[in-house]
N, C-alpha and C. Protein backbone atom coordinates (compact mmCIF):
# COMPACT_ATOMS: atom_id res chain seq x y z
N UNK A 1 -37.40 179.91 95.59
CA UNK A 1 -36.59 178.70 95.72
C UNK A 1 -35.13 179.08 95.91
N UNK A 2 -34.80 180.17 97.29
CA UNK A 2 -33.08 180.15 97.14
C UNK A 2 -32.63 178.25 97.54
N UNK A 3 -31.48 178.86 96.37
CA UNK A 3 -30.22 177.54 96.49
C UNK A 3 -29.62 177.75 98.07
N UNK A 4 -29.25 176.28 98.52
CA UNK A 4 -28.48 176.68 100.06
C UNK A 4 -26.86 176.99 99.60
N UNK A 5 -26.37 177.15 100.67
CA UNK A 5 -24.99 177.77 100.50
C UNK A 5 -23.70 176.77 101.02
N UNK A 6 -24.41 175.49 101.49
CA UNK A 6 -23.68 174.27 101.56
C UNK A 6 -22.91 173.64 100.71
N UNK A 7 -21.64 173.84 100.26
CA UNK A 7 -21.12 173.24 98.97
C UNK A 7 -21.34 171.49 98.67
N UNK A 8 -21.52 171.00 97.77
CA UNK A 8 -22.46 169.77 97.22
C UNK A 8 -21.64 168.69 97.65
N UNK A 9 -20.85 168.85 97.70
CA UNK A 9 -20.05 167.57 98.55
C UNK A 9 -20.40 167.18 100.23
N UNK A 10 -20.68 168.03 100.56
CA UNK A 10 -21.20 168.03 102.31
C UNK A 10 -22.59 167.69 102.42
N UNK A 11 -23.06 167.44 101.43
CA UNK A 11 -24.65 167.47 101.49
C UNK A 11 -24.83 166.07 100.92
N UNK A 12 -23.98 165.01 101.05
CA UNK A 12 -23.76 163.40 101.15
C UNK A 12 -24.16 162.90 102.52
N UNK A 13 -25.42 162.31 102.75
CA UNK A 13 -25.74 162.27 103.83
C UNK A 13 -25.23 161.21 104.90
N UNK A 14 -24.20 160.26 103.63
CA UNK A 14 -23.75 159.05 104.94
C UNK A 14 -21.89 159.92 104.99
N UNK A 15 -21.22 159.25 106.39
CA UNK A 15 -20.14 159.37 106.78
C UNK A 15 -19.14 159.09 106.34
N UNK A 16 -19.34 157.66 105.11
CA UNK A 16 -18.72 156.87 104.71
C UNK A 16 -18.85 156.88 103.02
N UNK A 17 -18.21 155.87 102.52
CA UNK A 17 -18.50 155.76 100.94
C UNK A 17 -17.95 156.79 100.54
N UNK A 18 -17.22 157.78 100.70
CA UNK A 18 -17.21 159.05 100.04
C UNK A 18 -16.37 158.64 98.63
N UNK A 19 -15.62 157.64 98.18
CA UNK A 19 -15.58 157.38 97.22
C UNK A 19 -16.77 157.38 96.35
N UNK A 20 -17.94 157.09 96.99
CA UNK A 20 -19.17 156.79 96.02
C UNK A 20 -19.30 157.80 95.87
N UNK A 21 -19.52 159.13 96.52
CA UNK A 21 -19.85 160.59 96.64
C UNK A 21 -19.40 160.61 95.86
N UNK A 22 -17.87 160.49 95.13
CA UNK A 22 -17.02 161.46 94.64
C UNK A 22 -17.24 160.89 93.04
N UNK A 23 -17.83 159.45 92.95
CA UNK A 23 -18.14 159.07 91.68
C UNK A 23 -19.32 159.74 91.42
N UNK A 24 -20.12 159.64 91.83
CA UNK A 24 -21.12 160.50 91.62
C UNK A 24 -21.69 162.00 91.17
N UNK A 25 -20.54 162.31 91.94
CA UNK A 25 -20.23 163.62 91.46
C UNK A 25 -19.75 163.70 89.90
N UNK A 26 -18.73 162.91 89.70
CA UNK A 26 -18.15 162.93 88.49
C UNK A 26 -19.15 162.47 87.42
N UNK A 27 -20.13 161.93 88.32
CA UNK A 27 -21.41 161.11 86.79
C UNK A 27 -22.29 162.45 86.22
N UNK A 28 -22.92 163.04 87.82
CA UNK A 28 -23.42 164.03 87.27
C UNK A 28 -22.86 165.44 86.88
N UNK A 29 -21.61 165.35 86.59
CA UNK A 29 -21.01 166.57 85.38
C UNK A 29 -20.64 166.10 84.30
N UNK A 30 -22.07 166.92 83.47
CA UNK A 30 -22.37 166.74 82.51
C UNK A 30 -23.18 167.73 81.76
N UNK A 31 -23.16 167.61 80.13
CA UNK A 31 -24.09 168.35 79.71
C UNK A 31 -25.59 168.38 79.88
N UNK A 32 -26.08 169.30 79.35
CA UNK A 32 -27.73 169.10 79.42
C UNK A 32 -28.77 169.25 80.52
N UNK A 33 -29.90 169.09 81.08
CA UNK A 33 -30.77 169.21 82.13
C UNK A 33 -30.03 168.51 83.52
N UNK A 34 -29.84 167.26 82.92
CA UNK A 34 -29.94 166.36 84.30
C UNK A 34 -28.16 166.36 84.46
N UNK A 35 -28.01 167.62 85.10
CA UNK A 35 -26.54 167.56 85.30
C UNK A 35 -26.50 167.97 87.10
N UNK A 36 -24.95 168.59 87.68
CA UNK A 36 -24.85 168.69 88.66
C UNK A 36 -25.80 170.34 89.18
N UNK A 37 -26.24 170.68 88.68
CA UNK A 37 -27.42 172.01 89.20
C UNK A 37 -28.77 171.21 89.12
N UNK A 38 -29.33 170.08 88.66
CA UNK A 38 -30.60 169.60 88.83
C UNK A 38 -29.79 169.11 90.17
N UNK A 39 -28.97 168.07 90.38
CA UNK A 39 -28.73 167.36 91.65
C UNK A 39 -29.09 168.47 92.56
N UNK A 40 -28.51 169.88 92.61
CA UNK A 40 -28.86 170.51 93.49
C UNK A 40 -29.90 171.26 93.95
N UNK A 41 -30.53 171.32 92.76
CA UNK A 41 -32.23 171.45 92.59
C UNK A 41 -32.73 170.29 93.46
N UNK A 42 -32.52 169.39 93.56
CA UNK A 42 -33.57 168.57 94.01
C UNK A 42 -33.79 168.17 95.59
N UNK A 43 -31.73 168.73 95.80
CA UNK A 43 -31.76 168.54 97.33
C UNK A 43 -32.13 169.79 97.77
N UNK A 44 -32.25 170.88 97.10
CA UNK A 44 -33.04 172.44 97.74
C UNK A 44 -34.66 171.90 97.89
N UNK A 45 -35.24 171.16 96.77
CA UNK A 45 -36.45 171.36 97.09
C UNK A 45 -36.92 170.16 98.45
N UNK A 46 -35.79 168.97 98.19
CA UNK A 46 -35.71 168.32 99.36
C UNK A 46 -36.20 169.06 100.78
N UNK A 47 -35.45 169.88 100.85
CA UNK A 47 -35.58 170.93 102.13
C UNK A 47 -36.49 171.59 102.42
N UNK A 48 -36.85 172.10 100.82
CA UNK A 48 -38.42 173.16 101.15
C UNK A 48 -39.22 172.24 101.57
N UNK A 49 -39.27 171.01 101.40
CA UNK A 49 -40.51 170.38 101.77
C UNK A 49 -40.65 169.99 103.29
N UNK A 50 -39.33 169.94 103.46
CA UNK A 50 -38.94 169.47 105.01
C UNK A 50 -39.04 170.53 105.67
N UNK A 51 -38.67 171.68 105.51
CA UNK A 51 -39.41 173.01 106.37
C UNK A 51 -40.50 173.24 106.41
N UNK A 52 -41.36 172.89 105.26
CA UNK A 52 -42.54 172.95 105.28
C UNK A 52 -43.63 171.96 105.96
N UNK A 53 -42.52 171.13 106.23
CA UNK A 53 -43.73 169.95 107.01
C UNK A 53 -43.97 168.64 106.57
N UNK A 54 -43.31 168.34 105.61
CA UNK A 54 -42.93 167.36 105.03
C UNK A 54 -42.46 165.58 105.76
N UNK A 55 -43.19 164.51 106.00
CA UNK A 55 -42.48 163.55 106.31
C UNK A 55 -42.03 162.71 105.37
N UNK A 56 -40.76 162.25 105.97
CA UNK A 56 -40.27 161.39 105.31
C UNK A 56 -38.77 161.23 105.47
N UNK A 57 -38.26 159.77 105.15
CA UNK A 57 -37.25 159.21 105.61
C UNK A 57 -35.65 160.25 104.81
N UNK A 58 -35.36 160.92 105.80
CA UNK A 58 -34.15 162.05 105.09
C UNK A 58 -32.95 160.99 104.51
N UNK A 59 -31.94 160.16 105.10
CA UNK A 59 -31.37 159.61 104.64
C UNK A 59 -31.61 158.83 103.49
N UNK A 60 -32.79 157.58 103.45
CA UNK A 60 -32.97 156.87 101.73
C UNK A 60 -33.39 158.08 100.90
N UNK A 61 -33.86 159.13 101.27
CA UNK A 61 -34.71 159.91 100.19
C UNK A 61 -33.17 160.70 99.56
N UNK A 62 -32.52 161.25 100.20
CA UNK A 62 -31.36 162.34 99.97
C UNK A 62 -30.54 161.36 99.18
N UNK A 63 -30.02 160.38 99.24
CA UNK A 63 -29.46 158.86 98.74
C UNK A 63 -29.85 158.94 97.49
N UNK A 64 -31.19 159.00 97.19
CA UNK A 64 -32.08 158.62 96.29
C UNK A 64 -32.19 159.45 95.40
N UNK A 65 -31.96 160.92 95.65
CA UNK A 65 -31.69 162.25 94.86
C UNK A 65 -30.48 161.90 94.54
N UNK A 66 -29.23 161.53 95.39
CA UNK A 66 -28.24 161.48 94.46
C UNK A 66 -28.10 160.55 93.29
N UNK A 67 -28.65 159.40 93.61
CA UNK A 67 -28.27 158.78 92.71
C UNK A 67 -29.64 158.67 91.61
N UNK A 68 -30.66 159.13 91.67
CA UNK A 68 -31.93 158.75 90.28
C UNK A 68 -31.86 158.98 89.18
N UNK A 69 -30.61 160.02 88.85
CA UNK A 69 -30.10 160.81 87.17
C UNK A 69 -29.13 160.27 87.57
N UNK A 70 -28.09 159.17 88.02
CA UNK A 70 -26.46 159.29 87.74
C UNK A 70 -26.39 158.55 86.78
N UNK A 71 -27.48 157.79 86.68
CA UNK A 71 -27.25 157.40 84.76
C UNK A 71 -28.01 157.88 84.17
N UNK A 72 -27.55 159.10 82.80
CA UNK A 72 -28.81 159.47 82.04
C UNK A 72 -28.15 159.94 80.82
N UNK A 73 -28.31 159.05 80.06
CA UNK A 73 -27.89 159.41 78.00
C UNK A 73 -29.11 159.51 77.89
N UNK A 74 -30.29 159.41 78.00
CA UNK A 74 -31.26 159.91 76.97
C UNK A 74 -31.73 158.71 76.60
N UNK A 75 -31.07 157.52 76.75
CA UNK A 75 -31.94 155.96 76.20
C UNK A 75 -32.38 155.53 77.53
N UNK A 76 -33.46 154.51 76.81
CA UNK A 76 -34.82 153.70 77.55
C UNK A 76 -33.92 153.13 78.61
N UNK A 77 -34.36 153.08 79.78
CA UNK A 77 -33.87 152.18 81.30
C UNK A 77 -32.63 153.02 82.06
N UNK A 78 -32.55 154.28 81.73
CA UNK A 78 -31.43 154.66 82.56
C UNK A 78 -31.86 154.92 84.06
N UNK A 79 -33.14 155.16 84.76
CA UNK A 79 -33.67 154.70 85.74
C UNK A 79 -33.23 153.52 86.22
N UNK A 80 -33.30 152.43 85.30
CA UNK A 80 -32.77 151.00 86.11
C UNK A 80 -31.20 150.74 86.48
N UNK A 81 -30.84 151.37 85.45
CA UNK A 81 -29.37 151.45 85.61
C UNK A 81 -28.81 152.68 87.06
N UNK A 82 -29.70 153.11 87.05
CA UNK A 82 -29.23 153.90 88.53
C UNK A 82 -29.73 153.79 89.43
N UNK A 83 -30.75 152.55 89.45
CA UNK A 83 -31.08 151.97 90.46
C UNK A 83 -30.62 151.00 90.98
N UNK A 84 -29.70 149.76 89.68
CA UNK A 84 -29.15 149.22 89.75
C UNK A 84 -27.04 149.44 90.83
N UNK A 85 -27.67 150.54 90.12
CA UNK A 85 -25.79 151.35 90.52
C UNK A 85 -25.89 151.41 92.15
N UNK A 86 -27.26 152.16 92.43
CA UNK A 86 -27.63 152.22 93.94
C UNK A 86 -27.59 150.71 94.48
N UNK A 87 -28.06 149.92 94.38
CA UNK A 87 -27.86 148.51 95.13
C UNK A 87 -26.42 147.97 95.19
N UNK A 88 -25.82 148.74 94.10
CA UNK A 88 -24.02 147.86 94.31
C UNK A 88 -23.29 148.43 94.95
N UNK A 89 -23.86 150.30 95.14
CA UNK A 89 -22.71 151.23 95.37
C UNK A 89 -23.57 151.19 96.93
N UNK A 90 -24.12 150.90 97.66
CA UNK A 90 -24.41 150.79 99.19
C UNK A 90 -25.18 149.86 99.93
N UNK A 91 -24.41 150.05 101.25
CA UNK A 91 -25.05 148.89 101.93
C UNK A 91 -26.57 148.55 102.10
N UNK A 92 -27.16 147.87 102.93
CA UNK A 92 -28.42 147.48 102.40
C UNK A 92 -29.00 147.08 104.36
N UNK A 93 -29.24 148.16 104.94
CA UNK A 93 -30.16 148.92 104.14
C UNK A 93 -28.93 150.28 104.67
N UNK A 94 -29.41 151.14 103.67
CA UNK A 94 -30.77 151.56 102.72
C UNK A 94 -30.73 151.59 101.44
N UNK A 95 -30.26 150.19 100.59
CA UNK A 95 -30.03 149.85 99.34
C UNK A 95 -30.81 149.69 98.57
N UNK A 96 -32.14 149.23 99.38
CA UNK A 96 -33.31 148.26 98.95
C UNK A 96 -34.13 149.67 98.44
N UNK A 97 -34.16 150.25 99.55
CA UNK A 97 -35.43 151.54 99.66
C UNK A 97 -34.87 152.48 98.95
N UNK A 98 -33.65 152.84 98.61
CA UNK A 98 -32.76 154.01 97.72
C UNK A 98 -33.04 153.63 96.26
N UNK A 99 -33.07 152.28 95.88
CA UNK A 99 -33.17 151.32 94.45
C UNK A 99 -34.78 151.46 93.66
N UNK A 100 -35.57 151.77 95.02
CA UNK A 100 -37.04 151.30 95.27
C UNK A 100 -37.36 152.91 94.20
N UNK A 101 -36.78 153.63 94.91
CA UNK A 101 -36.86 155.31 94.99
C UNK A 101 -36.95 155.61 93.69
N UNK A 102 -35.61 155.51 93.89
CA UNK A 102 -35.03 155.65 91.73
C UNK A 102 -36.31 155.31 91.11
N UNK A 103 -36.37 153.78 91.44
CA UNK A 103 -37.34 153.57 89.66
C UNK A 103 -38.37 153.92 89.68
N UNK A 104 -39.14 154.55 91.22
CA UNK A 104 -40.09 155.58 90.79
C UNK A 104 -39.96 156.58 89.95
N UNK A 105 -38.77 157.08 89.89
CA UNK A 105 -38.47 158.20 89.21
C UNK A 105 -39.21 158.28 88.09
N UNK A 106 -38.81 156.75 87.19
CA UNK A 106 -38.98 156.89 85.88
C UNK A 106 -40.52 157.12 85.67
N UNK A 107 -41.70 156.92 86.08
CA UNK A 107 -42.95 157.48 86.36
C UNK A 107 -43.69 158.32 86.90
N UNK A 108 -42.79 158.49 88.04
CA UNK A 108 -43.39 159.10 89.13
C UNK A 108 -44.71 159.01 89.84
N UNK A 109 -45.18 157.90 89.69
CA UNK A 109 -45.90 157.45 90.36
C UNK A 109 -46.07 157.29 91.80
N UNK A 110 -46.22 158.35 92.58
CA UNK A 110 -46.04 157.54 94.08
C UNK A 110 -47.28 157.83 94.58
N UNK A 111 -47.53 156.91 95.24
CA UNK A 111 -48.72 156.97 96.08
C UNK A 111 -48.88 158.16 97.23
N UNK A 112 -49.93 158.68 97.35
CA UNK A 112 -49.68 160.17 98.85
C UNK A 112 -49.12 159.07 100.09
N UNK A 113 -49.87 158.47 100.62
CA UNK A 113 -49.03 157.20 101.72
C UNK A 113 -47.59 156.82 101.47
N UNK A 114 -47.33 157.02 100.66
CA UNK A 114 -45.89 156.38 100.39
C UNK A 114 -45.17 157.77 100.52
N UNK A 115 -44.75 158.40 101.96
CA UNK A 115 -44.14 159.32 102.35
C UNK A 115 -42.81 159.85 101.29
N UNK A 116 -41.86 158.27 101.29
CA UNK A 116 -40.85 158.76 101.11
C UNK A 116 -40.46 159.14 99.36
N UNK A 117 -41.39 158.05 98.52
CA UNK A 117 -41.87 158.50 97.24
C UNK A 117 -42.59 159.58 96.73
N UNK A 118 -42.80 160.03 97.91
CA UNK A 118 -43.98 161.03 97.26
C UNK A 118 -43.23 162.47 97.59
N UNK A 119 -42.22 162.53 98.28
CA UNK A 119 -41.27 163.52 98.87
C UNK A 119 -40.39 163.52 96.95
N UNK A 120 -39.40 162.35 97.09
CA UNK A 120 -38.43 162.51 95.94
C UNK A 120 -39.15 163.28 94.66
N UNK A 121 -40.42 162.32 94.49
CA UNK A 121 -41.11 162.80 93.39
C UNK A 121 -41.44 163.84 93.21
N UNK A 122 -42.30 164.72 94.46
CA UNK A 122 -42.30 166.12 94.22
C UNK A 122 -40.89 167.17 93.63
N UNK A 123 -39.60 167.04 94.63
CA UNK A 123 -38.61 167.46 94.57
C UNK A 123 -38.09 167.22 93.26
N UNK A 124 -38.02 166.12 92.78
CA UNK A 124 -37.52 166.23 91.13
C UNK A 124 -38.49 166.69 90.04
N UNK A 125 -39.87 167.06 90.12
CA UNK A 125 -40.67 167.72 89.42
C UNK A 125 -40.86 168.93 89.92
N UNK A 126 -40.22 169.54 90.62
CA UNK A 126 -40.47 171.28 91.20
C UNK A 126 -39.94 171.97 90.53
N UNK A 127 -38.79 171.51 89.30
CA UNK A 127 -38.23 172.04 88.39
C UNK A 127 -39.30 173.19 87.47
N UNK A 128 -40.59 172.38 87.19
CA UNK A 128 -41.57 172.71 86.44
C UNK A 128 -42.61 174.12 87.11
N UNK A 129 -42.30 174.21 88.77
CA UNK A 129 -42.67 175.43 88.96
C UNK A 129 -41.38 176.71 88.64
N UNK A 130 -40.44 176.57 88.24
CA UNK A 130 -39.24 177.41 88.05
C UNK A 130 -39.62 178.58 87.79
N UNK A 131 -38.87 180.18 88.02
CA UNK A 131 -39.71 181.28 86.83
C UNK A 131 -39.38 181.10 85.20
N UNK A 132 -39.81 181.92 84.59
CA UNK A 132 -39.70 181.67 83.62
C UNK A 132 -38.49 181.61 82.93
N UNK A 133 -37.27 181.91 83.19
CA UNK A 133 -36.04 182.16 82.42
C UNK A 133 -35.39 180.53 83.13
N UNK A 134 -35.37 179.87 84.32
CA UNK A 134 -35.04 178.74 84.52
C UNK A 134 -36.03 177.95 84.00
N UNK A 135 -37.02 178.27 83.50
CA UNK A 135 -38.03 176.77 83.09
C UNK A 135 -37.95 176.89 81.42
N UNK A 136 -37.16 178.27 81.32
CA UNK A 136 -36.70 178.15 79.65
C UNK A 136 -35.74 177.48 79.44
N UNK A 137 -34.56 177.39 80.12
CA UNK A 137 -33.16 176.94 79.87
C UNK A 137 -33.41 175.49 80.36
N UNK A 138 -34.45 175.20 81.13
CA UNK A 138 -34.78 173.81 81.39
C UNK A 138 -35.34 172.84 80.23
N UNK A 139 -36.32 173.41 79.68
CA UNK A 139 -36.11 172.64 78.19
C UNK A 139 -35.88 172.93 77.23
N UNK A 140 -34.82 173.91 77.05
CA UNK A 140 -34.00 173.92 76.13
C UNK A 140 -32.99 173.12 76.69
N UNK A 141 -32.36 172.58 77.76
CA UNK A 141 -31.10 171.52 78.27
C UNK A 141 -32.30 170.21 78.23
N UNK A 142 -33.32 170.11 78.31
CA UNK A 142 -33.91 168.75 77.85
C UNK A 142 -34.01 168.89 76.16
N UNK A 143 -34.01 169.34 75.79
CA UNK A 143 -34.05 169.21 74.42
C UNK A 143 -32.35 168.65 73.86
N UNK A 144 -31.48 169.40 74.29
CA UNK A 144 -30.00 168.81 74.12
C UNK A 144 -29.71 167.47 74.65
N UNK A 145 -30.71 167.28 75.65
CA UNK A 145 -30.18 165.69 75.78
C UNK A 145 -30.60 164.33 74.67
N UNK A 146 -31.88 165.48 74.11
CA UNK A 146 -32.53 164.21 72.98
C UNK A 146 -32.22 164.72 71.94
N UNK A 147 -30.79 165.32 71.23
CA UNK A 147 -30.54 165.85 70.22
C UNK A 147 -30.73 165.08 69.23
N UNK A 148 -30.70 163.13 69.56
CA UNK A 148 -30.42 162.35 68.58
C UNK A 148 -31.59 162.18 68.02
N UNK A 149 -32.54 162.66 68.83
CA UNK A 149 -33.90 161.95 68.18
C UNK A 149 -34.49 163.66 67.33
N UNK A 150 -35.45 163.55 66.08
CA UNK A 150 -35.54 164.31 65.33
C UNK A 150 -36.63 165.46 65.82
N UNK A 151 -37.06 166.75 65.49
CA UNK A 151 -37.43 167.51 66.22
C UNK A 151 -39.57 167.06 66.18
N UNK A 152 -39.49 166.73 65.18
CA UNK A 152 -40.68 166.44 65.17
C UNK A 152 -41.34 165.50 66.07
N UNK A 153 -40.40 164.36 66.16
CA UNK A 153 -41.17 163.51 67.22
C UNK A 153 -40.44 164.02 68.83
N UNK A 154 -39.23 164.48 68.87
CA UNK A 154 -39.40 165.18 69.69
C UNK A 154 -40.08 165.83 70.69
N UNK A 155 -41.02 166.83 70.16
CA UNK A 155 -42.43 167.51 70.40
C UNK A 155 -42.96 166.90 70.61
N UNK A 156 -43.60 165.39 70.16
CA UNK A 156 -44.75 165.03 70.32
C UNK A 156 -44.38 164.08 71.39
N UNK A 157 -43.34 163.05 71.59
CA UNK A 157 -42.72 162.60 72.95
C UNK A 157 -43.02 163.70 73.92
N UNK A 158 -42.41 165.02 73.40
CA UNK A 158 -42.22 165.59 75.03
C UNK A 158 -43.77 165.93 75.44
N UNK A 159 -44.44 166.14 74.34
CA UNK A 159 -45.64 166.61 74.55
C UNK A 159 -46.27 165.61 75.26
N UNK A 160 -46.35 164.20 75.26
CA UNK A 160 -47.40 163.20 75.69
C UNK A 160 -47.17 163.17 76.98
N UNK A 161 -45.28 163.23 77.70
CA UNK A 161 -45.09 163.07 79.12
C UNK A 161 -45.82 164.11 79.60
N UNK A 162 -45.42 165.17 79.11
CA UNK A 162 -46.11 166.44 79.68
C UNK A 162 -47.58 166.56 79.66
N UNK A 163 -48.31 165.78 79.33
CA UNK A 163 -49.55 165.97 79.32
C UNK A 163 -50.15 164.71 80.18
N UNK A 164 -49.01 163.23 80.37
CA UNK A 164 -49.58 162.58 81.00
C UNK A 164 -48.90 162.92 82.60
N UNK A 165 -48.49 163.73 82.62
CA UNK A 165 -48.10 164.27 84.49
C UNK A 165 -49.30 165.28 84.66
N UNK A 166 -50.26 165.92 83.32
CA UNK A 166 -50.99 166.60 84.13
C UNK A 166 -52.40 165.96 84.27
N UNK A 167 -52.51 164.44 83.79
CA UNK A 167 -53.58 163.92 84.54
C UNK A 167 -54.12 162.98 85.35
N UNK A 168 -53.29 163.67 86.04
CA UNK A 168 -53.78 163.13 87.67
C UNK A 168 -54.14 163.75 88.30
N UNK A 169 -54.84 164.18 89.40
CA UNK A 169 -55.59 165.32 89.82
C UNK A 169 -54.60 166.53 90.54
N UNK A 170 -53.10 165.93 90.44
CA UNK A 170 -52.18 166.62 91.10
C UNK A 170 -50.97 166.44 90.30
N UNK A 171 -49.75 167.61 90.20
CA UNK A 171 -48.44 167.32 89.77
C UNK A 171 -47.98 166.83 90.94
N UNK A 172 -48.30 167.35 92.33
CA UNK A 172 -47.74 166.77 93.06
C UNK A 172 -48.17 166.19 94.03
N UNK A 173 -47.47 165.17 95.16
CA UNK A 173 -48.29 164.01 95.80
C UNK A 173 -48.23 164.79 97.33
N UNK A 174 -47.00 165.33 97.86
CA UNK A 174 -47.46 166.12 99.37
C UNK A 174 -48.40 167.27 99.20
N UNK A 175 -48.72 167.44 100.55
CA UNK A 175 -49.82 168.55 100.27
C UNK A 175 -48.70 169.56 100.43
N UNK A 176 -47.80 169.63 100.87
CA UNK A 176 -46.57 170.73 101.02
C UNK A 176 -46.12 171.07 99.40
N UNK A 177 -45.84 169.97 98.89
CA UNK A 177 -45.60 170.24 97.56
C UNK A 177 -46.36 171.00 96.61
N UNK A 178 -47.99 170.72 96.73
CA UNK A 178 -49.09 171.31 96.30
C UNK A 178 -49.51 172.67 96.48
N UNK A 179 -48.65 172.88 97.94
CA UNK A 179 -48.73 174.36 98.38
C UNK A 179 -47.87 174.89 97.57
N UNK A 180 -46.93 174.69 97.72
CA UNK A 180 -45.78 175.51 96.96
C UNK A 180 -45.35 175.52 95.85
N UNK A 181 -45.58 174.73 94.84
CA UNK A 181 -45.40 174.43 93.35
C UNK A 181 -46.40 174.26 92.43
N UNK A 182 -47.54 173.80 92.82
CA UNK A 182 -48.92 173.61 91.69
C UNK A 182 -49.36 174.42 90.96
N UNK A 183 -49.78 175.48 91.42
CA UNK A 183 -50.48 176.41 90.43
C UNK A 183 -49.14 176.63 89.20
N UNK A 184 -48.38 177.22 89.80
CA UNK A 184 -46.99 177.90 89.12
C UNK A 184 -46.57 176.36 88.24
N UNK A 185 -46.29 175.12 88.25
CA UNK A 185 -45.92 174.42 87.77
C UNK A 185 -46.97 174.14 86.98
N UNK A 186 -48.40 173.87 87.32
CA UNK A 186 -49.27 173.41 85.43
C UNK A 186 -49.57 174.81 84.34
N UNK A 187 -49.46 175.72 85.45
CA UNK A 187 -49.23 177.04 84.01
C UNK A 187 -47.77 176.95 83.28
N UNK A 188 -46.86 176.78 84.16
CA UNK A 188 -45.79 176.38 83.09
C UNK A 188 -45.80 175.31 82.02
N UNK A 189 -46.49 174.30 82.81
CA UNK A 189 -46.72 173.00 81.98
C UNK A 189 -47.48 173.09 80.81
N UNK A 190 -48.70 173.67 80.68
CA UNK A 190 -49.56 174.05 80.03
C UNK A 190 -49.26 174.83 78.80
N UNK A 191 -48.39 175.59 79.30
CA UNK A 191 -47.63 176.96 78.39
C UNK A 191 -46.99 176.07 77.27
N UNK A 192 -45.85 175.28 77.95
CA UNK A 192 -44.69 174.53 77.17
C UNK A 192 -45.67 173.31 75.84
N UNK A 193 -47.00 172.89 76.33
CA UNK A 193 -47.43 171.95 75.83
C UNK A 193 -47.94 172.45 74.41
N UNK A 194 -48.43 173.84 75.13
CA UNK A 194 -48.88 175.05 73.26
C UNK A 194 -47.75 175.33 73.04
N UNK A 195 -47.07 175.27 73.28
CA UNK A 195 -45.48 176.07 72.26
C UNK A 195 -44.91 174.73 71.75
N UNK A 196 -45.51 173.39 72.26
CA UNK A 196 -44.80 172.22 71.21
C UNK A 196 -46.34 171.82 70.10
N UNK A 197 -47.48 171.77 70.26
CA UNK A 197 -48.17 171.48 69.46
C UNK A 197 -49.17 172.51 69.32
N UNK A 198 -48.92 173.55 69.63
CA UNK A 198 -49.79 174.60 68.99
C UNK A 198 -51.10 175.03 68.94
N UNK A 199 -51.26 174.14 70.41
CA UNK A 199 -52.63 173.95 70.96
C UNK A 199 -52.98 173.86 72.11
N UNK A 200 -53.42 174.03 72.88
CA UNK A 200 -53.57 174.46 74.10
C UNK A 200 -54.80 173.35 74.65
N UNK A 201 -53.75 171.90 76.08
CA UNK A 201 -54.38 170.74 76.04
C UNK A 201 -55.78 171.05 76.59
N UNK A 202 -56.46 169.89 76.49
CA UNK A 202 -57.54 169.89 77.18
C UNK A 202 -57.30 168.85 78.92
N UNK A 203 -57.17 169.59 79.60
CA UNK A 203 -57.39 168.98 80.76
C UNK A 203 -58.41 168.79 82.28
């Protein structure tokens, strides 16, 4: 997974708004996982998928990476709130379909037909194929974002997401994605799920 060498400001895919760019920027520097190196995680894997063969709409989807974490404390609905942010902060279209994007996020649910959902979604879960020293510091910076909540339920929160992304017959919805991240992403997944409950799931 090399990073590109495009500095993150140029990689705003409309001409205009660059005020919005530049808020944006400022949202995602921050502590913890979902800061300005996931943003750029997501538009790298954006790409791998698009070299790889990938369809799907580049402008709402790239839109849609920027903005799906620009709100994120760690409380319930920050998905809506940055989906919400997306409908005020651009024109329409692609306001509707950028808004649409986001609140997949918060599930990730996308259908394989649903090109352009099923693109974002892979790209913000490719984190989970990482090697091992980025998929360490990855939840250890998810763990700092839920400092408030106590370690015990902690574990068992993180444990349930993590166990309900691995049943579906796929982590991920392109077959491009599947090529390049699956195996490597449910052994990581798998790994992280015995090191929070000490047991190794059944899936």
């Amino acid at each position: 997974m090399p990073p590109t060498s495009t500095p993150l400001a140029e990689r705003w895919p409309l001409r205009t708004i660059l005020d919005v760019r530049d808020d944006l920027l400022v949202a995602w520097d921050r502590p913890g996982y979902h800061d300005l190196r996931h943003l750029v995680e997501v538009l790298d894997r954006l790409e791998d998928l698009d070299r790889a063969g990938a369809a799907f709409d580049k402008v709402p989807v790239v839109l849609a990476a920027w903005f799906h974490d620009a709100v994120y404390d760690g409380q319930p609905g920050a998905e809506e709130r940055s989906a919400l942010l997306a409908s005020a902060s651009l024109p329409d279209p692609p306001a509707a379909e950028v808004a649409r994007l986001v609140r997949m996020t918060e599930h990730h649910q996308a259908f394989p037909d649903d090109l352009n959902a099923a693109a974002l979604s892979d790209a913000d879960l490719a984190i989970l194929a990482a090697d091992p020293d980025r998929y360490e510091r990855y939840a250890s910076d998810v763990r700092i974002e839920y400092a408030h909540v106590p370690d015990a339920d902690f574990r068992a929160g993180r444990a349930a997401v993590l166990t309900d992304l691995l049943a579906g017959p796929s982590l991920f919805r392109t077959p491009q994605g599947r090529d390049l991240w699956e195996d490597r992403a449910r052994a990581n997944v798998l790994a992280e799920i015995e090191r929070l409950t000490g047991a190794w799931p059944q899936t």
